[in-house]
Protein backbone atom coordinates (compact mmCIF):
# COMPACT_ATOMS: atom_id res chain seq x y z
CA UNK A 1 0.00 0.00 0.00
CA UNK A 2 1.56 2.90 -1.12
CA UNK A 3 2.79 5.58 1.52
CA UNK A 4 3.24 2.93 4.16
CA UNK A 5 6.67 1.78 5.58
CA UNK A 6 7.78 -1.33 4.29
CA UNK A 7 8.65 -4.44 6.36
CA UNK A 8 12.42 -3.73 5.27
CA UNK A 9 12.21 -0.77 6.85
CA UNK A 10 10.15 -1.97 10.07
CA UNK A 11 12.52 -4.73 10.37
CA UNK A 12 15.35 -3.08 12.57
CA UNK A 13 12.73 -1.38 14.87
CA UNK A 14 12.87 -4.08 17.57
CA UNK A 15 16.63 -3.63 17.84
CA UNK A 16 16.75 -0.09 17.87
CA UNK A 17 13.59 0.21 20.55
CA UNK A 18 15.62 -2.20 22.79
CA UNK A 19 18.35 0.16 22.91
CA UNK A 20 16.95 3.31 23.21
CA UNK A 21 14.09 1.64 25.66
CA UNK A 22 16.82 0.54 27.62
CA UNK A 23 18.27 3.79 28.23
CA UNK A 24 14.96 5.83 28.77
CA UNK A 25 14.07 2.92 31.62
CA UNK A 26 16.88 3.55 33.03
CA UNK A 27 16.19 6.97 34.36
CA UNK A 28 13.46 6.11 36.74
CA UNK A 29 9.48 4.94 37.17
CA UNK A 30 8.73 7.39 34.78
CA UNK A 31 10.75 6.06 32.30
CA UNK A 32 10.32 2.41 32.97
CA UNK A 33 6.62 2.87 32.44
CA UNK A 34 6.96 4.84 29.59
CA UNK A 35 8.86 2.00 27.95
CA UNK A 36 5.98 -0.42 28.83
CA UNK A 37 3.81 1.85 26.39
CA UNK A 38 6.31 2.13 23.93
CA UNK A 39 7.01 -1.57 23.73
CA UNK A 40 3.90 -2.84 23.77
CA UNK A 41 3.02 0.12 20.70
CA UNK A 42 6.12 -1.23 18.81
CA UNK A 43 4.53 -4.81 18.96
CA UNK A 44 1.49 -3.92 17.77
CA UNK A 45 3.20 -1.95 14.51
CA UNK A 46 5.59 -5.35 13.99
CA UNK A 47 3.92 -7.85 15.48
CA UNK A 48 -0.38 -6.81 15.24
CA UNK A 49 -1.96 -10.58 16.07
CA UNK A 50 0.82 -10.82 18.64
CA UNK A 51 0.47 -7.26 20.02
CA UNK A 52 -3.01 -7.53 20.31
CA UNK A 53 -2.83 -10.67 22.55
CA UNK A 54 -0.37 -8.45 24.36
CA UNK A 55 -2.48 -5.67 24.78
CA UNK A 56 -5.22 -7.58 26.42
CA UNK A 57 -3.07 -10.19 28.29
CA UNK A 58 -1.13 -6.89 30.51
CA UNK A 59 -4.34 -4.46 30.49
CA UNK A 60 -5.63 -5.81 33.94
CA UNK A 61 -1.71 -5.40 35.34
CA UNK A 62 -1.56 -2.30 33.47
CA UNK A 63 -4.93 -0.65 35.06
CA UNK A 64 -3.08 -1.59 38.81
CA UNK A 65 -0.72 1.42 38.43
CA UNK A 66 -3.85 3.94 37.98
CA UNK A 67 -2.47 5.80 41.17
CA UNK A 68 0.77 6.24 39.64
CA UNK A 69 1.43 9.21 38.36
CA UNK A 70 4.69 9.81 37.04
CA UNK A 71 5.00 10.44 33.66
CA UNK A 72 5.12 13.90 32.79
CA UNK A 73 3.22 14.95 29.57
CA UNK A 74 2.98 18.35 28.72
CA UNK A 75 3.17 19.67 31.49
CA UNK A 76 1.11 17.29 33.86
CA UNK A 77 1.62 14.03 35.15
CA UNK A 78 -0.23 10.59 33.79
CA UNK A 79 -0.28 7.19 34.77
CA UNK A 80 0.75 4.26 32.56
CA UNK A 81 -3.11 3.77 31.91
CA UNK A 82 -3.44 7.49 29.99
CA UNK A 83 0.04 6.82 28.28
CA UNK A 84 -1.31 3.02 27.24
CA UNK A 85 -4.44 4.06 26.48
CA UNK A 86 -2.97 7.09 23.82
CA UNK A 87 -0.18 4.50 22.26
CA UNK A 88 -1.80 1.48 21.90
CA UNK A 89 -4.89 2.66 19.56
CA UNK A 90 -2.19 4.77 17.33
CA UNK A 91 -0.22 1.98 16.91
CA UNK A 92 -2.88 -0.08 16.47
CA UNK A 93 -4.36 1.95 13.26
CA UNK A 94 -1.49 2.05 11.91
CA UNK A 95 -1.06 -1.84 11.99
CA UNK A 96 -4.02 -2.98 11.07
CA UNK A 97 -4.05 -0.50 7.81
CA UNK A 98 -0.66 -2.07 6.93
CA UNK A 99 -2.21 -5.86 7.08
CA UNK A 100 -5.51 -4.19 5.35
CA UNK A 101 -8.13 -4.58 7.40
CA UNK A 102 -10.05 -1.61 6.72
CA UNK A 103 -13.49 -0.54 7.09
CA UNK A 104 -16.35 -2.17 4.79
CA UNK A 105 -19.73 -1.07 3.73
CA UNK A 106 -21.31 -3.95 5.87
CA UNK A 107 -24.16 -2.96 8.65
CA UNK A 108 -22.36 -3.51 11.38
CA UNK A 109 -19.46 -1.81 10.32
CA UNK A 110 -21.63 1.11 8.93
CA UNK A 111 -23.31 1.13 12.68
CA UNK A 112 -20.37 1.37 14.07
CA UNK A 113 -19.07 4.52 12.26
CA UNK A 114 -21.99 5.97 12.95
CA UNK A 115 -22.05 5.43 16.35
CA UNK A 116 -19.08 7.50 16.36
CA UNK A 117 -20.22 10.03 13.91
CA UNK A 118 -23.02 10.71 16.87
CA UNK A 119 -20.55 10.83 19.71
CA UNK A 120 -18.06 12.97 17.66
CA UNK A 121 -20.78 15.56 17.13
CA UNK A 122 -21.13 15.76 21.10
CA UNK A 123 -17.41 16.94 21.35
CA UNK A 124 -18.84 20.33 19.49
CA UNK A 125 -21.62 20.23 21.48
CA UNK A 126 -20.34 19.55 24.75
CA UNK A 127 -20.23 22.14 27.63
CA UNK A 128 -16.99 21.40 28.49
CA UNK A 129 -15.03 20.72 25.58
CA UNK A 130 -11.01 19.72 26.61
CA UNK A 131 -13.08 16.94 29.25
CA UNK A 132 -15.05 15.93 26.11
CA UNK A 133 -11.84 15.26 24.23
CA UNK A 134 -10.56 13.02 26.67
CA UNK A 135 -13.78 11.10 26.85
CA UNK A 136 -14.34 10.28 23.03
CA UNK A 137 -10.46 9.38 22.98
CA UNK A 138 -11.24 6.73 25.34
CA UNK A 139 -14.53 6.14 23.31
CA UNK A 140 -12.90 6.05 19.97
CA UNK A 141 -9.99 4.64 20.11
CA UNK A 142 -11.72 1.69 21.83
CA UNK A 143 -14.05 0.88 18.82
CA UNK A 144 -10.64 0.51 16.56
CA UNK A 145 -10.56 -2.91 18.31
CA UNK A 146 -13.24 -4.03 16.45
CA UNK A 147 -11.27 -3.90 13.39
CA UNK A 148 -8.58 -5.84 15.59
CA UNK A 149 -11.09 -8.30 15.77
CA UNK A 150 -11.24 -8.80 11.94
CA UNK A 151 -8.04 -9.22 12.02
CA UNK A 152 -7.23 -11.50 14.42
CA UNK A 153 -10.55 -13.94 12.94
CA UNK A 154 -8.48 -14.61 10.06
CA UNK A 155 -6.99 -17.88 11.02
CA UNK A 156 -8.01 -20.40 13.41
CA UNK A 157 -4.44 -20.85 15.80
CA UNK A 158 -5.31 -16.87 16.42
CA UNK A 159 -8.96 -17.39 17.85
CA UNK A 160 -8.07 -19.90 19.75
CA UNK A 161 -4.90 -18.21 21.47
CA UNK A 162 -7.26 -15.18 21.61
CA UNK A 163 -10.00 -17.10 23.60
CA UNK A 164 -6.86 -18.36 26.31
CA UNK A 165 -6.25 -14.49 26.70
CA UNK A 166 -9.33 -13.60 27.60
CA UNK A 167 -9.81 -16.34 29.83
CA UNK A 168 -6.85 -15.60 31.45
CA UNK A 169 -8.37 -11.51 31.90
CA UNK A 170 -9.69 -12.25 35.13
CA UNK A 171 -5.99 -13.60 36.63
CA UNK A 172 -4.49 -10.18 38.00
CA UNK A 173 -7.95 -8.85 39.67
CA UNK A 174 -8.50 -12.64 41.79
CA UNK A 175 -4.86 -12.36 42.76
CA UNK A 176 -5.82 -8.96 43.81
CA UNK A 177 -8.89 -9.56 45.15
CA UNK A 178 -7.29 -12.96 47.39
CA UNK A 179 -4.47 -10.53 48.70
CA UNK A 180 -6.93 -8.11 49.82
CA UNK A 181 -9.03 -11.45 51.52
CA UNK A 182 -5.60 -12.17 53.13
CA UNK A 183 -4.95 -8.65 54.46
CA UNK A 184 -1.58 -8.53 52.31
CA UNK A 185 -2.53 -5.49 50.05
CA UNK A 186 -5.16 -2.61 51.13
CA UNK A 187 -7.40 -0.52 49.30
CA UNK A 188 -5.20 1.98 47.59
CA UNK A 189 -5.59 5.97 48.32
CA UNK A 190 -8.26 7.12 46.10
CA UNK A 191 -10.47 4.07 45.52
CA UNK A 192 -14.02 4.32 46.47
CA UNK A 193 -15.34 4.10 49.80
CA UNK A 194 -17.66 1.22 50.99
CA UNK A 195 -21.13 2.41 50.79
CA UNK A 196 -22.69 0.13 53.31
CA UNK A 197 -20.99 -1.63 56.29
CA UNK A 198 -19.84 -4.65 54.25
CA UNK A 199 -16.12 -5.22 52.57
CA UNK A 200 -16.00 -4.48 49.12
CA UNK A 201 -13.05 -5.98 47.50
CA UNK A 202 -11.00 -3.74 45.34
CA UNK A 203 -7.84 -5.26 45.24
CA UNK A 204 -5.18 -2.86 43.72
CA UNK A 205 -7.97 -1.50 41.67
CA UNK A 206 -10.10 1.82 42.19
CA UNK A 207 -13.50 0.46 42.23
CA UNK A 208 -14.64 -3.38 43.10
CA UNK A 209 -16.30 -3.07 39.65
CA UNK A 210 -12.91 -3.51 37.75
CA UNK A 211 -12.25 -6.15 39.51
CA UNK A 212 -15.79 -8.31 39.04
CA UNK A 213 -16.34 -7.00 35.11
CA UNK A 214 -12.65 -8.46 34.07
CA UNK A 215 -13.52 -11.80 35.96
CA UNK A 216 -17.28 -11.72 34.31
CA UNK A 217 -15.47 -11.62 30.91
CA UNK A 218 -12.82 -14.14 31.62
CA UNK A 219 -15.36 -17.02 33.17
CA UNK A 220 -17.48 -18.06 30.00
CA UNK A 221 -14.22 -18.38 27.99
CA UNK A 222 -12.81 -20.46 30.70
CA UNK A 223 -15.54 -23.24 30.20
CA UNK A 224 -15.74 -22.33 26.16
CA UNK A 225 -12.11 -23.44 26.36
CA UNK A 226 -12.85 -26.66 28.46
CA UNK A 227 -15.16 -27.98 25.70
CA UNK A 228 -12.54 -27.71 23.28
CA UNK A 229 -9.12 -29.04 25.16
CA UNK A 230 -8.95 -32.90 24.77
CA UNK A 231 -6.65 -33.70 27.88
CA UNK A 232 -9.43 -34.31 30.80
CA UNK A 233 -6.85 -32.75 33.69
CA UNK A 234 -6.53 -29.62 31.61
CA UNK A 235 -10.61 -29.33 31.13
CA UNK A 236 -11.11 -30.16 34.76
CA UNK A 237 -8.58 -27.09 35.62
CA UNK A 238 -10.51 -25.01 33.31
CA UNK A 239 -13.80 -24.89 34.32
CA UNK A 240 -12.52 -24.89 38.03
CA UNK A 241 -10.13 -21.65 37.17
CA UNK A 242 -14.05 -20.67 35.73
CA UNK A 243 -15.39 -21.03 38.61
CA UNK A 244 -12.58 -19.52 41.17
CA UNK A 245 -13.34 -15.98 38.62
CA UNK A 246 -17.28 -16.14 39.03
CA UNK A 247 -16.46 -16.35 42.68
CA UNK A 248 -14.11 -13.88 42.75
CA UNK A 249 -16.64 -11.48 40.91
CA UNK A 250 -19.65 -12.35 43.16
CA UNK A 251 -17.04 -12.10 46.10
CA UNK A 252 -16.61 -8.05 45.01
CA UNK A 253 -20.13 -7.95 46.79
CA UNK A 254 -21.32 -5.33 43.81
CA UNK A 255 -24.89 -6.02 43.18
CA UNK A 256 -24.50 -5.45 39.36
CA UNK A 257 -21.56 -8.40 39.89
CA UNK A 258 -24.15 -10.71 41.58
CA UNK A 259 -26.77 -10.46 38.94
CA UNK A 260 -24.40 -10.30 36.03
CA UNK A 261 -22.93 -13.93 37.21
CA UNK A 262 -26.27 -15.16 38.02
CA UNK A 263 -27.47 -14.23 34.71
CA UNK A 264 -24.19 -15.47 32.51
CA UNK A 265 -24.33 -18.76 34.50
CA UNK A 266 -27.50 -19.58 33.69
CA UNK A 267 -27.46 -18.53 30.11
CA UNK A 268 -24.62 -21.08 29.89
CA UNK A 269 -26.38 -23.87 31.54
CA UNK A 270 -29.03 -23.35 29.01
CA UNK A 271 -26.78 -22.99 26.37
CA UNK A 272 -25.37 -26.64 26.68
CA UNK A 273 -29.21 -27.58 26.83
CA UNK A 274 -28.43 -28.16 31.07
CA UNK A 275 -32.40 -27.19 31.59
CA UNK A 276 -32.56 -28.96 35.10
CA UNK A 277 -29.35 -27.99 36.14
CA UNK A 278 -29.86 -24.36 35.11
CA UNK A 279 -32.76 -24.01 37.28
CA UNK A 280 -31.29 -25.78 40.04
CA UNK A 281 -28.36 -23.11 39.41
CA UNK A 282 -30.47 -20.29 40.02
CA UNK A 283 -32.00 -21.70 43.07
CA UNK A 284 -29.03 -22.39 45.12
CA UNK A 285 -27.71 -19.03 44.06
CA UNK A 286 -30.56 -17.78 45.91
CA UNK A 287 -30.87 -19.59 48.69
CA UNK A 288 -27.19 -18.99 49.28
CA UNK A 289 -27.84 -14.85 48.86
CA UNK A 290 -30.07 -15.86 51.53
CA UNK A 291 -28.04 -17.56 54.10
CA UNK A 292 -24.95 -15.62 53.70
CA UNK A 293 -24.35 -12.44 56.18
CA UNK A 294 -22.61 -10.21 54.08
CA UNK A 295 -24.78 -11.35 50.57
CA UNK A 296 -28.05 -10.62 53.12
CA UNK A 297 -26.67 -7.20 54.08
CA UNK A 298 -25.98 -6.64 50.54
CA UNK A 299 -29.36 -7.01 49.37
CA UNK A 300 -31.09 -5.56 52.51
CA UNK A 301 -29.60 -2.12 51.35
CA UNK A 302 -30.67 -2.69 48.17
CA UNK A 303 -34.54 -3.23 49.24
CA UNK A 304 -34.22 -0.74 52.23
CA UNK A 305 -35.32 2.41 50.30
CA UNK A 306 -38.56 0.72 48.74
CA UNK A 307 -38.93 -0.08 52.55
CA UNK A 308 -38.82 3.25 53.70
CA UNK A 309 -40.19 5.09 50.98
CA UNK A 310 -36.88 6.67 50.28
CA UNK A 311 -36.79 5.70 46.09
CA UNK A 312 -34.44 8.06 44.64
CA UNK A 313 -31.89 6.32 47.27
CA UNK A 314 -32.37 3.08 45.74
CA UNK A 315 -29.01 1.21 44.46
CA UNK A 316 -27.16 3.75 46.64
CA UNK A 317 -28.49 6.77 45.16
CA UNK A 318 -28.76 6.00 41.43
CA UNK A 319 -32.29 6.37 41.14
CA UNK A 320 -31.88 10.16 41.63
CA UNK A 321 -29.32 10.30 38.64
CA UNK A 322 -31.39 8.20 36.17
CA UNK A 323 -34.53 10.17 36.64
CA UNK A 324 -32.83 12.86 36.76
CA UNK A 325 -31.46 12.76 32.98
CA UNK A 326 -35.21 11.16 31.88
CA UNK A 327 -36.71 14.15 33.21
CA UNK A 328 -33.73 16.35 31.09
CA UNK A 329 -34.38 14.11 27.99
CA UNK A 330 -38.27 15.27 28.57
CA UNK A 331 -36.84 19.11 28.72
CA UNK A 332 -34.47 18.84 25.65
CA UNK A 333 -35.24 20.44 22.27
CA UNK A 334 -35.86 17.80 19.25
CA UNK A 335 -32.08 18.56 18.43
CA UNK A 336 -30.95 17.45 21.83
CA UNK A 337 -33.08 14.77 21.75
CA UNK A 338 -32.02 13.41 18.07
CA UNK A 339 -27.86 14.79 18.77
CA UNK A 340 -27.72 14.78 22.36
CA UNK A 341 -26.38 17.46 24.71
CA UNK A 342 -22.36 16.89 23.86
CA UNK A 343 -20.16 14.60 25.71
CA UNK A 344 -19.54 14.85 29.44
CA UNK A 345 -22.99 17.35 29.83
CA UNK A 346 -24.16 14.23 32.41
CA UNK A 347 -22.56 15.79 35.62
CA UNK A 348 -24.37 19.16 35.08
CA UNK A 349 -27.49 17.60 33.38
CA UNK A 350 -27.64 15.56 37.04
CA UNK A 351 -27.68 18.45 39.11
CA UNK A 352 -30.10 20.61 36.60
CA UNK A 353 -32.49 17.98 36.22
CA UNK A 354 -32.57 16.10 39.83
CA UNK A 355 -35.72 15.72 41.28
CA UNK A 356 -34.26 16.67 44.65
CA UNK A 357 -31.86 19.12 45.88
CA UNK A 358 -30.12 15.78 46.81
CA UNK A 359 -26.69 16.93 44.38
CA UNK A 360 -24.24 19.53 45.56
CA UNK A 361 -21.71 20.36 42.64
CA UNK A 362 -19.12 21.52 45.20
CA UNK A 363 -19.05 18.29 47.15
CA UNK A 364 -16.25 15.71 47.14
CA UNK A 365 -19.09 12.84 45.32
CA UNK A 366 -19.37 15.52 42.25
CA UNK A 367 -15.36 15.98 41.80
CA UNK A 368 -14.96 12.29 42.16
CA UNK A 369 -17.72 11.51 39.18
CA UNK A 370 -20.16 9.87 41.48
CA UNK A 371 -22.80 11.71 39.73
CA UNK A 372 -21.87 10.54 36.38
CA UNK A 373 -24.39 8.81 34.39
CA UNK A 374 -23.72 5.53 35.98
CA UNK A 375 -25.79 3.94 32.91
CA UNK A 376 -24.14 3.06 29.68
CA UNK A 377 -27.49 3.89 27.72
CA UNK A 378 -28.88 6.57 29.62
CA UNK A 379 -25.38 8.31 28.95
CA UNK A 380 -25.38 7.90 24.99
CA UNK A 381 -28.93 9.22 25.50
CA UNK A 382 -27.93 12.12 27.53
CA UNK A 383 -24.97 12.72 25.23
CA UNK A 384 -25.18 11.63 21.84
CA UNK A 385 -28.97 11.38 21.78
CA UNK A 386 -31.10 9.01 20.34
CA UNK A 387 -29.94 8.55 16.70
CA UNK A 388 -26.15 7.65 19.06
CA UNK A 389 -28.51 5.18 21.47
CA UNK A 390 -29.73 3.56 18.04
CA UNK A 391 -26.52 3.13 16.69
CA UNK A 392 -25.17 1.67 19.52
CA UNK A 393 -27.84 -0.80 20.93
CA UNK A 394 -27.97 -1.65 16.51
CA UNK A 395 -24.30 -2.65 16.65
CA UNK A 396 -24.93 -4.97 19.74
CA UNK A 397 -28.01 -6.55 18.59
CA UNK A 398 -25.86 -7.23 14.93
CA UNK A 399 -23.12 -8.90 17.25
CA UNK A 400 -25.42 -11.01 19.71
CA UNK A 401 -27.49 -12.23 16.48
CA UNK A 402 -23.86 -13.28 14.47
CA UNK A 403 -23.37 -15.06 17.97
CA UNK A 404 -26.24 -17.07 18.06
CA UNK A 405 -26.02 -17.90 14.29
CA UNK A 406 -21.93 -19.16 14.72
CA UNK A 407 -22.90 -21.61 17.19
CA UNK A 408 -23.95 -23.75 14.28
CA UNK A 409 -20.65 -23.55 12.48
CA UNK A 410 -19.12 -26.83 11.60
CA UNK A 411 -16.01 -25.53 12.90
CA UNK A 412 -15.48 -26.37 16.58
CA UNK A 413 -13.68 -23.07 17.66
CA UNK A 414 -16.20 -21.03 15.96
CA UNK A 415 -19.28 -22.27 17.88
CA UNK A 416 -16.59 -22.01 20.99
CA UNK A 417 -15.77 -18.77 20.93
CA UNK A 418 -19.30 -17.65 19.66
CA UNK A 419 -20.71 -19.39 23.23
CA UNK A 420 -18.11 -17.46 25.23
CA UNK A 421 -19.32 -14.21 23.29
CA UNK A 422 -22.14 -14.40 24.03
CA UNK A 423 -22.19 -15.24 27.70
CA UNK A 424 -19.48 -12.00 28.37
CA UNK A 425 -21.76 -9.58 26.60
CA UNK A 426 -24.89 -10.27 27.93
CA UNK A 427 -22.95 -9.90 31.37
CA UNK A 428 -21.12 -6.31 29.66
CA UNK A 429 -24.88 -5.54 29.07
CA UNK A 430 -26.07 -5.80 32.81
CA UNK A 431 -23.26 -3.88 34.27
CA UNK A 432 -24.37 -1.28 31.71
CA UNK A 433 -28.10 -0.85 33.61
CA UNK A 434 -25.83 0.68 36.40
CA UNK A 435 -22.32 1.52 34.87
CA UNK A 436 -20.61 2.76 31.64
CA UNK A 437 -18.57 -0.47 31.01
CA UNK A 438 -18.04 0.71 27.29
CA UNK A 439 -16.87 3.90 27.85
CA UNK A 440 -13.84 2.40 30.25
CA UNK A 441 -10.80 0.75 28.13
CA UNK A 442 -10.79 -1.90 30.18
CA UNK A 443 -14.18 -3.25 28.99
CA UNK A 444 -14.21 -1.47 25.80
CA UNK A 445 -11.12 -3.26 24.38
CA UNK A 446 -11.52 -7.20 24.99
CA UNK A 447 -15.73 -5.97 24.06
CA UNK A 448 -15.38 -4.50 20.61
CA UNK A 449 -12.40 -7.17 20.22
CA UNK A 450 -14.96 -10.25 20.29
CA UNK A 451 -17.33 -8.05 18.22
CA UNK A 452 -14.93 -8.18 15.59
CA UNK A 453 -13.83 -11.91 15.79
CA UNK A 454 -17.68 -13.04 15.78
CA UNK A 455 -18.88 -10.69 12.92
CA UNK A 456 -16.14 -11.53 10.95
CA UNK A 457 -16.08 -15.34 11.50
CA UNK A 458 -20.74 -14.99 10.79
CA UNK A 459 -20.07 -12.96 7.77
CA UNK A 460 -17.94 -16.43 6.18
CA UNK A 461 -15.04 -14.03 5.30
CA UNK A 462 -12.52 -15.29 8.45
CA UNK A 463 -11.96 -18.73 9.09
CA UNK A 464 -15.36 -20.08 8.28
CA UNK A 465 -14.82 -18.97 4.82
CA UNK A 466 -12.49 -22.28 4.13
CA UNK A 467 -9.21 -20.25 5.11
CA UNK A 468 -6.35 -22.12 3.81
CA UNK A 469 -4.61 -24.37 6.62
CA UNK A 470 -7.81 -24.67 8.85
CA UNK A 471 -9.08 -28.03 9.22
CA UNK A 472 -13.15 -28.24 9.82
CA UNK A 473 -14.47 -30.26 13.11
């Protein structure tokens, strides 16, 4: 492709980066991290299928140095999250328009760019317009994962090493999570406080979400995996690691986590045609919501406001915030409705809009984002209106259909991995009813990436299409 480098000229990158890595690691934390960003870019430009697995593999230990702040950038100071998270999607284009993979006039692709047409637009319309920046970088750059996807569908050895990474997403956040349960690590400065008086595990993270949402993706690829492995000891040691990481997200005590496991573990069940078992799944996970102390407190504070009559306090306050940007979707002009009020207008929308003078904009909550939309939809409402909210619940419905449809394939790892999709978006789905998963790299990345592998693999142009060197089950 003309006015791209050629591999003759990529070829001595490695051995220069290693040098000149060396030396910039060598001048302190800052530097060290930097390199981490800088290596794992220059694998992604040399290396894409590899890189990618990279990227996802070192994200979770990546996102533990969020309180790190060391690298100075223009003046200010980032943390190897910001620095990763500007890098890695660069790099990434650039790769992935080397090996052509580039974008197609196919619906979902089509939704997708429109989905960020919608939440481009809300950068010009946004009130605050450097904060907007920064969100539709982490936004946009996300979706170019997708494309990752395509690329990494194209032969069979790279979906299957893909579905070990993401099984292996949850590892960091349960070793977290068991050093916090052994009283080796602590909640860092910074993370959130404990709204009622139970432990919420955050490990090295800054909310107990990031710690159950990882595990919720890694746990249906964990048994997806065990139906492909022949060797019965390594099948057995699969769906137990699948089990330790549901565990380890129910053990976060988030109600979101508690549903979203309940939810992809039955879906599974039924899935493998387990009818019986599935219900009998569901039972004991109530009964033992029931007979556990700090599951019962955990749901007693959920059901204490419809108790009291308090209902904007319901699921610790987030009833205020929800009605509070219905009632400013009610208020907005047909262009706000259609476009949205701009990105990052949630915050003041919140407090405009609140059916109670329950929000003060000078407290610690508002700095600290607790009165952020804390609902992926009800954001892209607020923000990039309801032509963004189409787009985006269009391209999910396009990816959950092209999952149901490969679990017919005749190839083994396609109806694998297409069961494992379709289990960690549903769950992706239910933390959205109370969180912005999509918006948060973490999420976003190993998301969009599956989007891509399963549309690609449904539309017969990856390794369904008779690749060369793939053998059919």
């Amino acid at each position: 492709m003309a006015g791209l480098p050629s591999n003759r000229v990529l070829k001595p990158i490695p051995w220069l980066a290693g040098l000149g890595t060396g030396a910039i690691a060598s001048t302190g934390p800052a530097g060290l991290l930097a390199c981490v960003a800088v290596l794992l870019g220059i694998a992604l430009l040399t290396m894409p299928e590899t890189g990618v697995l990279a990227a996802v593999l070192l994200k979770p230990l990546v996102d533990c140095l969020w309180s790190l702040r060391v690298i100075p950038v223009a003046g200010t100071f980032l943390n190897l999250q910001s620095l990763v998270g500007i890098v890695l999607p660069v790099c990434l284009a650039l790769a992935l328009i080397r090996r052509r993979v580039t974008i197609r006039a196919e619906p979902i692709q089509v939704l997708l760019i429109t989905y960020l047409v919608f939440t481009a637009i809300g950068i010009v319309r946004s009130p605050v317009r450097s904060a907007a920046v920064g969100d539709f970088g982490r936004i946009g750059f996300s979706v170019l994962f997708f494309w990752a996807g395509v690329l990494m569908s194209r032969t069979e050895r790279s979906v299957r090493i893909l579905m070990w990474s993401l099984a292996a997403y949850g590892t960091v956040p349960v070793i977290t999570a068991a050093l916090q349960l052994l009283g080796i690590v602590h909640p860092l400065t910074g993370s959130v406080r404990n709204p009622t008086d139970v432990i919420r595990l955050t490990g090295l993270y800054h909310h107990p979400l990031e710690i159950a949402m990882r595990a919720s993706l890694a746990f249906p690829f964990g048994l997806a995996l065990a139906g492909l492995v022949r060797a019965p000891y390594v099948r057995r040691s699969l769906r137990a690691w699948s089990i330790v990481v549901g565990l380890a997200s129910c053990a976060t005590l988030v109600r979101s986590a508690l549903v979203a496991n309940l939810v992809q573990g039955w879906l599974w069940l039924v899935g493998r045609r387990r009818g019986l078992l599935s219900v009998g799944f569901v039972g004991l996970a109530c009964l033992t919501g029931f007979l556990v102390p700090p599951l019962r407190t955990v749901f007693d504070s959920a059901v204490r406001p419809l108790r009291e009559g308090a209902t904007y306090e319901l699921a610790t306050g987030r009833a205020l915030l929800f009605v509070a940007q219905v009632n400013a979707f009610g208020a907005a002009s047909p262009t706000e409705k259609l476009l949205g009020r701009g990105l990052h207008s949630t915050p003041g929308v919140n407090v405009q809009f609140a059916p109670l003078a329950a929000i003060d904009p000078s407290g610690e909550d508002f700095e600290e984002g607790n009165v952020g939309a804390h609902n992926q939809y009800l954001r892209v409402l607020t923000e990039s209106g309801a032509l963004g909210l189409a787009a985006l619940l269009g391209v999910i419905v396009y990816v959950m259909r092209a999952s149901l449809r490969l679990r017919s394939s005749v190839i083994e790892s396609d109806r694998a991995f297409a069961g494992g999709a379709l289990v960690a978006m549903v769950g992706v789905l239910i933390y959205g009813l109370s969180a912005t998963p999509l918006d948060a790299p973490s999420i976003a990345w190993p998301f969009w990436l599956i989007g891509g592998v399963v549309t690609e693999l449904h539309s017969a142009k990856g390794i369904s299409a008779a690749t060369p060197g793939v053998t059919q089950a």
